[in-house]
PDB file of N, CA and C in Angstrom:
ATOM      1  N   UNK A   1       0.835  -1.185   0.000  1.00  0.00           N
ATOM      2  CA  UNK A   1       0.000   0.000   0.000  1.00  0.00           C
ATOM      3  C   UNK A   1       0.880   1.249   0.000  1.00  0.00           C
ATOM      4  N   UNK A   2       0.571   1.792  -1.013  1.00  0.00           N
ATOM      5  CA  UNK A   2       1.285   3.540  -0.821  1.00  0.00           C
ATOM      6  C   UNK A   2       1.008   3.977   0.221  1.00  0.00           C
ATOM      7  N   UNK A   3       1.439   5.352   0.873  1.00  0.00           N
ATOM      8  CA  UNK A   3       0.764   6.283   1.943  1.00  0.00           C
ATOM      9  C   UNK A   3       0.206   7.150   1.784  1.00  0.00           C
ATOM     10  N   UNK A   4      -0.652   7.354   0.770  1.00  0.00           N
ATOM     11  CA  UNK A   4      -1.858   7.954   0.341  1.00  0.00           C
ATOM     12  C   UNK A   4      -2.898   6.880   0.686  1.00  0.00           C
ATOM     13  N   UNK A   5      -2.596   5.686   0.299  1.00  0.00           N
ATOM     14  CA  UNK A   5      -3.908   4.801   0.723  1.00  0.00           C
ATOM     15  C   UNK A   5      -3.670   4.303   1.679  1.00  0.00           C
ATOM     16  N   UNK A   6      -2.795   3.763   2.524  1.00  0.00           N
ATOM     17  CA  UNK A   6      -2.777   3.895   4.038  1.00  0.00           C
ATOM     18  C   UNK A   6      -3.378   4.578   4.985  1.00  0.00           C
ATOM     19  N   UNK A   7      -3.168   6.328   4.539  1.00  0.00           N
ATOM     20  CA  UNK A   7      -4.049   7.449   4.923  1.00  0.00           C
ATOM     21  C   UNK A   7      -5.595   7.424   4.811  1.00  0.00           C
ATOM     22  N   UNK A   8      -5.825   7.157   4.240  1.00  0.00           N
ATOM     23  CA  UNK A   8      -7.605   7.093   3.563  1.00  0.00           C
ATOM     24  C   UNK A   8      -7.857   5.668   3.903  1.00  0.00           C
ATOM     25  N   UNK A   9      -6.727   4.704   4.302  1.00  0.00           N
ATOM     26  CA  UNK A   9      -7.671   3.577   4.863  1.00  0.00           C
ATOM     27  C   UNK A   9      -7.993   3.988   6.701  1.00  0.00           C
ATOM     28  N   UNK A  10      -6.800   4.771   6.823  1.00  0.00           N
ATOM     29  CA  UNK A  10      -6.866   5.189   8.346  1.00  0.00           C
ATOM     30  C   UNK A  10      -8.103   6.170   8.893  1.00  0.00           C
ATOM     31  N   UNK A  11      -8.264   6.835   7.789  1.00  0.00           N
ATOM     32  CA  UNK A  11      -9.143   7.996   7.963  1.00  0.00           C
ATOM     33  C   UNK A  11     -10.495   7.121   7.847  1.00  0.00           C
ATOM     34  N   UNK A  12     -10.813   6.308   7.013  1.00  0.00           N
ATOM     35  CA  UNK A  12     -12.283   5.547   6.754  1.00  0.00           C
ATOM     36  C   UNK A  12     -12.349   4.501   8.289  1.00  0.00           C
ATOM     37  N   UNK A  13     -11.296   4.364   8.591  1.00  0.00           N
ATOM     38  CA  UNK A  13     -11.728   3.621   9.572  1.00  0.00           C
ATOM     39  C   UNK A  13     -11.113   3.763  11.618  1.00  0.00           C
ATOM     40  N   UNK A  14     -10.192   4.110  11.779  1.00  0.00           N
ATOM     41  CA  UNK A  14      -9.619   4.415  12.993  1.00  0.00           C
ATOM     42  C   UNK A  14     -10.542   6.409  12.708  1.00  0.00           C
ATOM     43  N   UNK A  15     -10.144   7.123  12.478  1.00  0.00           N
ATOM     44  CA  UNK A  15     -10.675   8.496  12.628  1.00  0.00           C
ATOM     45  C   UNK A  15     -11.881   7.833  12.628  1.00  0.00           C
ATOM     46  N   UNK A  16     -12.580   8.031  11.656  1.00  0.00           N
ATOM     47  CA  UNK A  16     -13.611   7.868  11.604  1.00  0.00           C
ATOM     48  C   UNK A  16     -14.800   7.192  12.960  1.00  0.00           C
ATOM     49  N   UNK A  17     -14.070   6.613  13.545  1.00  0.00           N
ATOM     50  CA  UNK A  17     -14.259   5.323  14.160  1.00  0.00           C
ATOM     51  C   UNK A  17     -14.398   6.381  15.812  1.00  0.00           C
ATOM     52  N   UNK A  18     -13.248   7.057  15.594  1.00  0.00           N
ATOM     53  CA  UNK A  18     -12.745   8.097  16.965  1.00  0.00           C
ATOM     54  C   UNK A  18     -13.635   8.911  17.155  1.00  0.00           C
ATOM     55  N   UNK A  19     -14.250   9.651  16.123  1.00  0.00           N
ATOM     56  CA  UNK A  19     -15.318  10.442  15.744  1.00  0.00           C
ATOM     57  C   UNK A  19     -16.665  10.330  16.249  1.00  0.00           C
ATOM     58  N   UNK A  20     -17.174   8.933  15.536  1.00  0.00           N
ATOM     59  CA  UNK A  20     -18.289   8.532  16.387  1.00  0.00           C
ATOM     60  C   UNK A  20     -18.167   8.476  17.648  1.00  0.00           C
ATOM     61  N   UNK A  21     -17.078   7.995  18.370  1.00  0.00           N
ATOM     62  CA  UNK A  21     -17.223   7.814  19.857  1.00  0.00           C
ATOM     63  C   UNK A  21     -17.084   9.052  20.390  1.00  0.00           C
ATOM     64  N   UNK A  22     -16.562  10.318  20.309  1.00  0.00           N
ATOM     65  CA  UNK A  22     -16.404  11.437  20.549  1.00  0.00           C
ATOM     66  C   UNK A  22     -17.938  12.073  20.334  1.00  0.00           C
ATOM     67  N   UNK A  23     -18.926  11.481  19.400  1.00  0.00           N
ATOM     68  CA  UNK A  23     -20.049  11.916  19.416  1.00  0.00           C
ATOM     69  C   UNK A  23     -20.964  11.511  20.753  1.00  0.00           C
ATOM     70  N   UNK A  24     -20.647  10.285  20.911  1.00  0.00           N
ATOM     71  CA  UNK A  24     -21.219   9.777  21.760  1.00  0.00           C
ATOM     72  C   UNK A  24     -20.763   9.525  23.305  1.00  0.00           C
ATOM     73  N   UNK A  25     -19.666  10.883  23.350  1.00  0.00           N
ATOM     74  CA  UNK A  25     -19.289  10.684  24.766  1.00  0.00           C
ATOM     75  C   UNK A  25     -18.297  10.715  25.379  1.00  0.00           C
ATOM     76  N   UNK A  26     -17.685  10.010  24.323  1.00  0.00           N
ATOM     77  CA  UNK A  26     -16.210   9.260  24.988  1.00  0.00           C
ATOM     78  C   UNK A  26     -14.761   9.497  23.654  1.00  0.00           C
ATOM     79  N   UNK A  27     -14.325  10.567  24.839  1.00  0.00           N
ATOM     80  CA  UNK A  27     -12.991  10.870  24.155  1.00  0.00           C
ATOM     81  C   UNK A  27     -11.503  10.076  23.823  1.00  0.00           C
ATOM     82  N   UNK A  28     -12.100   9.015  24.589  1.00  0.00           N
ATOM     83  CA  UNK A  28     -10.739   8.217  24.739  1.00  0.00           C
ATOM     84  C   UNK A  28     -10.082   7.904  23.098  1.00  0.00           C
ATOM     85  N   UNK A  29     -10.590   7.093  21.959  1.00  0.00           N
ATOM     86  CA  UNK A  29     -10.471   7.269  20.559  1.00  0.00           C
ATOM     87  C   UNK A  29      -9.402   8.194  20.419  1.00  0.00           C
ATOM     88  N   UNK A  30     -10.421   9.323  20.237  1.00  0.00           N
ATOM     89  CA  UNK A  30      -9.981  10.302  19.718  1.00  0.00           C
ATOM     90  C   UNK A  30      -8.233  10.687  20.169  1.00  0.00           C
ATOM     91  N   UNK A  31      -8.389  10.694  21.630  1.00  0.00           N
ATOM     92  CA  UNK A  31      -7.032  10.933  21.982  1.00  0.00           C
ATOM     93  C   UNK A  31      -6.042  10.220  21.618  1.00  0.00           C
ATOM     94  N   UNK A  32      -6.282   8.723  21.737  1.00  0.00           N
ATOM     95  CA  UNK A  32      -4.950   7.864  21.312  1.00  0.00           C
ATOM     96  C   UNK A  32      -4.852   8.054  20.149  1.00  0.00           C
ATOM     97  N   UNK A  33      -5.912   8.763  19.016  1.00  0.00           N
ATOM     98  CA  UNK A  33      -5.125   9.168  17.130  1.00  0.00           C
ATOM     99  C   UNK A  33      -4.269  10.241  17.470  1.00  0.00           C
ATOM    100  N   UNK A  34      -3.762  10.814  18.602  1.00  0.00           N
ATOM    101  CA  UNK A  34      -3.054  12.275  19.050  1.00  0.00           C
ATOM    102  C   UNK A  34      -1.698  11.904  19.271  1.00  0.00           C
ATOM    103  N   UNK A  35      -0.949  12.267  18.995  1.00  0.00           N
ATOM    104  CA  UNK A  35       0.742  12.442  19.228  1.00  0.00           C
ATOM    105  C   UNK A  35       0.811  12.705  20.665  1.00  0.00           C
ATOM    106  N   UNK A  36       1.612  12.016  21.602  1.00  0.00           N
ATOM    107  CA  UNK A  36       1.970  12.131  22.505  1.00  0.00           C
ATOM    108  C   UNK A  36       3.250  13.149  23.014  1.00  0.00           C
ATOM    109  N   UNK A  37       3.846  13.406  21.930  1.00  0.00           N
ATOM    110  CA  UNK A  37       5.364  13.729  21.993  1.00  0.00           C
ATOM    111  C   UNK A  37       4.939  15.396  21.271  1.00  0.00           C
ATOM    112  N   UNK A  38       5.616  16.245  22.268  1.00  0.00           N
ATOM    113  CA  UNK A  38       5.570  17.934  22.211  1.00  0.00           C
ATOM    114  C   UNK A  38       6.542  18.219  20.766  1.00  0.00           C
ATOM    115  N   UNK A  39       5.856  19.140  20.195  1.00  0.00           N
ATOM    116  CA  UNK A  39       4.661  20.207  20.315  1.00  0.00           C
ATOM    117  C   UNK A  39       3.414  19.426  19.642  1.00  0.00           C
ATOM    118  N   UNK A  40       2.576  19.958  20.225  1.00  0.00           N
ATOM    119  CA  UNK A  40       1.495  19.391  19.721  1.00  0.00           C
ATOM    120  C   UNK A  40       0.211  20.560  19.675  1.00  0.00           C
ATOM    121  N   UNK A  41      -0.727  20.626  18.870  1.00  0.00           N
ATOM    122  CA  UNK A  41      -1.766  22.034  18.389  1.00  0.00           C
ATOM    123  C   UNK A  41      -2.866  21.444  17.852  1.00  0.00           C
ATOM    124  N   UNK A  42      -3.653  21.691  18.356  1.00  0.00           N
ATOM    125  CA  UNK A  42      -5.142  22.033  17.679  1.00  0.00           C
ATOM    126  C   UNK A  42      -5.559  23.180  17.350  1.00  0.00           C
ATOM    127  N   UNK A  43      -6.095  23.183  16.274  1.00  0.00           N
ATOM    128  CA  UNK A  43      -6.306  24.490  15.502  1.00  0.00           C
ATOM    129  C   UNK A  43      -8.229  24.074  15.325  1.00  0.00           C
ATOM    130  N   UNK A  44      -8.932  24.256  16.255  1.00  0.00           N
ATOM    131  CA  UNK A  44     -10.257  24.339  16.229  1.00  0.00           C
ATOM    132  C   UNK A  44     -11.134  25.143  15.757  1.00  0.00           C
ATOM    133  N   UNK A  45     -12.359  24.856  14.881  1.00  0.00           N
ATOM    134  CA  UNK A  45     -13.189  25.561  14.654  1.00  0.00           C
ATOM    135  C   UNK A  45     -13.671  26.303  16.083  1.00  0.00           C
ATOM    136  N   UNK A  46     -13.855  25.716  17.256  1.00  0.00           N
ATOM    137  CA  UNK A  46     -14.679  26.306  18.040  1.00  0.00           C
ATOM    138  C   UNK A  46     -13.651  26.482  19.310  1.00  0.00           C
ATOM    139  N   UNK A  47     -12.406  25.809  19.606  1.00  0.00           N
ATOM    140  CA  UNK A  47     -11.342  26.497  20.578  1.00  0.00           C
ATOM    141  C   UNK A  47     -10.031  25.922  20.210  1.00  0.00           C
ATOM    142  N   UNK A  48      -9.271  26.614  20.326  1.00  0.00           N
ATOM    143  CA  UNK A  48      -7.493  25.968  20.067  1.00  0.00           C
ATOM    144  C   UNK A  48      -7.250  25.131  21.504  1.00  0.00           C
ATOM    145  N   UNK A  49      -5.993  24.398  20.884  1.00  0.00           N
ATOM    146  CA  UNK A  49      -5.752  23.667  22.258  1.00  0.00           C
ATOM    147  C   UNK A  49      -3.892  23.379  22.176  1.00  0.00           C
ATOM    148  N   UNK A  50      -2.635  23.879  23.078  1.00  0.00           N
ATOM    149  CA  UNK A  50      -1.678  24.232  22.774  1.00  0.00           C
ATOM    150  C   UNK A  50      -0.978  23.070  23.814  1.00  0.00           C
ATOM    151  N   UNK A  51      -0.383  21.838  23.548  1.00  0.00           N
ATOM    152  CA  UNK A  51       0.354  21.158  24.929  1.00  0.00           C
ATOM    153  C   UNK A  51      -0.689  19.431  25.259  1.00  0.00           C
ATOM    154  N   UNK A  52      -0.035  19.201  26.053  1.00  0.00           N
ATOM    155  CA  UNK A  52      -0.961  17.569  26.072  1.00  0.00           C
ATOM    156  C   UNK A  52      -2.190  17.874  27.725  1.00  0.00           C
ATOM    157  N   UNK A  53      -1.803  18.837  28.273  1.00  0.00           N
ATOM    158  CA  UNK A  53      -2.892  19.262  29.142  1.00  0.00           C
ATOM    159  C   UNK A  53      -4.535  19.711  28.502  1.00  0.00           C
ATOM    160  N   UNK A  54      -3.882  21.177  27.397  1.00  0.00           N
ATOM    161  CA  UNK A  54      -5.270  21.479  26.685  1.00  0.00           C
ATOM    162  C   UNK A  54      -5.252  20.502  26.332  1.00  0.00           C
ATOM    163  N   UNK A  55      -4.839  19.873  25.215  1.00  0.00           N
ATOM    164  CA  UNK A  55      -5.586  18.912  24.301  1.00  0.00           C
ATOM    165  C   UNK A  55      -6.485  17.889  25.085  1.00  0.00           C
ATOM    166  N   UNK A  56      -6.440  17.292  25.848  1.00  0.00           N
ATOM    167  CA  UNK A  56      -7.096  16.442  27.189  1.00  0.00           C
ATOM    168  C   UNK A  56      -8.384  17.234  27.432  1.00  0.00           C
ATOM    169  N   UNK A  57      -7.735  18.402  27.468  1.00  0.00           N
ATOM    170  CA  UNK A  57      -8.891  19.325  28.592  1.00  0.00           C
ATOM    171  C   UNK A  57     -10.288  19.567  27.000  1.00  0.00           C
ATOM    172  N   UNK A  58      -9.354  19.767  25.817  1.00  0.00           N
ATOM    173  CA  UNK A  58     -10.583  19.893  25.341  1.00  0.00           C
ATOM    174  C   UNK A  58     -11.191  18.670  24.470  1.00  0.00           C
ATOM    175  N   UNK A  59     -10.401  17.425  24.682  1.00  0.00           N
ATOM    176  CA  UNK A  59     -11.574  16.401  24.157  1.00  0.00           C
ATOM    177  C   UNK A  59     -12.043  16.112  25.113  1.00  0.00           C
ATOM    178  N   UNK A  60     -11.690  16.353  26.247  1.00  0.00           N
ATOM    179  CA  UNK A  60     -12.905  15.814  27.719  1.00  0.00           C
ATOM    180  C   UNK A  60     -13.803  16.568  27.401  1.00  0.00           C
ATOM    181  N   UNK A  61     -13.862  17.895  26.926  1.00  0.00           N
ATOM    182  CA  UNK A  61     -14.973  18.252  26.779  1.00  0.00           C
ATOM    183  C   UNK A  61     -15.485  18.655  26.119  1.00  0.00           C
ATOM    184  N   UNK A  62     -15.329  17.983  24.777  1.00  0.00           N
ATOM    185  CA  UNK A  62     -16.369  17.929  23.425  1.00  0.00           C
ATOM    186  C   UNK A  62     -16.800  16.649  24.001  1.00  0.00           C
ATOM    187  N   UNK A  63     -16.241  15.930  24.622  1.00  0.00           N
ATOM    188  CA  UNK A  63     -16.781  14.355  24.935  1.00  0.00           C
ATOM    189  C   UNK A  63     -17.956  15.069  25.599  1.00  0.00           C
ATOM    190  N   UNK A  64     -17.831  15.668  26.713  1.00  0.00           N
ATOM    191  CA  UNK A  64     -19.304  15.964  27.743  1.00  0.00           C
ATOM    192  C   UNK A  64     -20.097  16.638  26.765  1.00  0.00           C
ATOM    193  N   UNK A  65     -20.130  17.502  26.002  1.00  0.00           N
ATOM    194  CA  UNK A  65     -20.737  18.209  25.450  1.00  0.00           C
ATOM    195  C   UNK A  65     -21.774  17.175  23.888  1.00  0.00           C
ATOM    196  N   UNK A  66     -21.469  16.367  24.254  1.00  0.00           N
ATOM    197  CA  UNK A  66     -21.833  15.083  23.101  1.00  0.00           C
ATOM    198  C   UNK A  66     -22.685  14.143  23.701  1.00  0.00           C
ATOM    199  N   UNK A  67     -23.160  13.014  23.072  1.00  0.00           N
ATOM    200  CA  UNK A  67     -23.954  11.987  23.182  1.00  0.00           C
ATOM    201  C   UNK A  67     -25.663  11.711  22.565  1.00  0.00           C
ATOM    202  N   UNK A  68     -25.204  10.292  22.813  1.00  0.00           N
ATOM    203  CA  UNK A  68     -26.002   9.583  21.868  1.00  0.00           C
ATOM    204  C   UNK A  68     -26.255  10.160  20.509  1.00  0.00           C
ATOM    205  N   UNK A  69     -25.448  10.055  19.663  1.00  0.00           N
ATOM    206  CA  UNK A  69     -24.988  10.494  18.140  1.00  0.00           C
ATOM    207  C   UNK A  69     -26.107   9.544  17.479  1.00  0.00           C
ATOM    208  N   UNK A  70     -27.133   9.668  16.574  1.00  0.00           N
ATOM    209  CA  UNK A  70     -27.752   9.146  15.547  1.00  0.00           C
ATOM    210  C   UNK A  70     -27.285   9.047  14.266  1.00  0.00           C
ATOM    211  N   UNK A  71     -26.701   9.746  14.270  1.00  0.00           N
ATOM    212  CA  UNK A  71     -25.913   9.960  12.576  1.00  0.00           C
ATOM    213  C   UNK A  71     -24.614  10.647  12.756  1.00  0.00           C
ATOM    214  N   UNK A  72     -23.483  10.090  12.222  1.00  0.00           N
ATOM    215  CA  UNK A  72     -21.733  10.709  11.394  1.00  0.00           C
ATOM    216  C   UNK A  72     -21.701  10.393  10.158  1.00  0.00           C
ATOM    217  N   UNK A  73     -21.208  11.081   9.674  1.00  0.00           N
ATOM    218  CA  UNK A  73     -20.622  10.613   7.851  1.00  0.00           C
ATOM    219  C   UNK A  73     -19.748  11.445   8.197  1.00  0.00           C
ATOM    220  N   UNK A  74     -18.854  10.805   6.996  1.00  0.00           N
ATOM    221  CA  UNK A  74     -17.448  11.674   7.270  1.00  0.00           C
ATOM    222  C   UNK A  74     -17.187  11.351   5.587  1.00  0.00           C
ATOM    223  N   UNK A  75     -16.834  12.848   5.013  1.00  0.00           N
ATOM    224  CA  UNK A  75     -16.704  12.040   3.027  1.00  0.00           C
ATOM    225  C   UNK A  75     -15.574  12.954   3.154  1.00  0.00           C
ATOM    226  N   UNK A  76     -14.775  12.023   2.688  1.00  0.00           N
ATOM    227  CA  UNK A  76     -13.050  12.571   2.259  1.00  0.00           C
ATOM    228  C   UNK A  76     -13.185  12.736   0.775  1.00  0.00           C
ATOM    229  N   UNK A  77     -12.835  14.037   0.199  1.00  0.00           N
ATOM    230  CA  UNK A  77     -12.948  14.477  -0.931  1.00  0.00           C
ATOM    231  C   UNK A  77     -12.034  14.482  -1.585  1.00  0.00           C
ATOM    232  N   UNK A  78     -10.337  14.117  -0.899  1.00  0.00           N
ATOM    233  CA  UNK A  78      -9.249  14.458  -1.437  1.00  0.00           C
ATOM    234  C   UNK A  78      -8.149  14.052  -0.578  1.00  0.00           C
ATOM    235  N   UNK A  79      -7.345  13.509  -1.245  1.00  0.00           N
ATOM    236  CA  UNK A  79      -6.004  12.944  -0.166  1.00  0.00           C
ATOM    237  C   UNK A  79      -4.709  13.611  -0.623  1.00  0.00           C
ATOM    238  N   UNK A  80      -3.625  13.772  -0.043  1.00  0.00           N
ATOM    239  CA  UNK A  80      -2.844  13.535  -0.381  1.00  0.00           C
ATOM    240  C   UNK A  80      -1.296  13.609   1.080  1.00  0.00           C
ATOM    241  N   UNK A  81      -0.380  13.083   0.642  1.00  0.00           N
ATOM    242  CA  UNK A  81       0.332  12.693   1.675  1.00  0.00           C
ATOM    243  C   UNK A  81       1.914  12.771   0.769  1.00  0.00           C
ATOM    244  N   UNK A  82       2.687  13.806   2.069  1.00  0.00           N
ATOM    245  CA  UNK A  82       3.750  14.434   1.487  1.00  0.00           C
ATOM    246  C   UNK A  82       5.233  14.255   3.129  1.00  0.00           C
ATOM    247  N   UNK A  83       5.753  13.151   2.641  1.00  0.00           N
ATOM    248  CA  UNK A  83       6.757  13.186   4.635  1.00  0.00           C
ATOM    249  C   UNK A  83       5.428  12.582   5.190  1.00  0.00           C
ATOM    250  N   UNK A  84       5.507  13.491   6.590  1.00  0.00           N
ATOM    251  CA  UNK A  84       5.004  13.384   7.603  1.00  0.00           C
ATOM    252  C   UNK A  84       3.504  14.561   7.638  1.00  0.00           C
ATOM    253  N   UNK A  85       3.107  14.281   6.986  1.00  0.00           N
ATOM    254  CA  UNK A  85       2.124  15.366   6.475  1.00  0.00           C
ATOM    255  C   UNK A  85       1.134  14.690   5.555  1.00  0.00           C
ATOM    256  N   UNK A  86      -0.273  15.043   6.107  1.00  0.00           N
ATOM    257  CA  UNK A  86      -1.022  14.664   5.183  1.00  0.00           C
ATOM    258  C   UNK A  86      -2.436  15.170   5.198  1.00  0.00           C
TER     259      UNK A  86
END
């Protein structure tokens, strides 16, 4: 597998996967797709998050702010993957 389709198999299924559960509650997912090792950034539609404290602090609480999800789709329109970048 190239790493363009590695990427888009990751994204259709681990993200994706993180997503729903983040809808429904539970941030844990989501966090382990996160880099452990500094620097680390979220660049949010609705808050930034700078360090492995924010980042915690704010999927704990999109997690609270969530639940029981009826519907996710997630449509990837476009890939591409360049290094460590994608």
């Amino acid at each position: 597998m190239s790493d363009q389709e590695d990427f888009v198999a990751w994204v259709r299924t681990t993200l994706t996967d993180a997503e729903r559960a983040l809808h429904n509650g539970d941030a844990s997912p989501r966090r382990a797709s996160w880099s452990r090792n500094e620097p680390v950034t979220v660049l949010g539609a609705w808050r930034n998050a700078v360090g492995q404290a924010e980042l915690d602090e704010l999927f704990s609480h999109l997690a609270d702010s969530f639940s029981d999800c009826t519907g996710y789709e997630l449509e990837l329109v476009a890939a591409e993957v360049i290094g460590d970048a994608a």
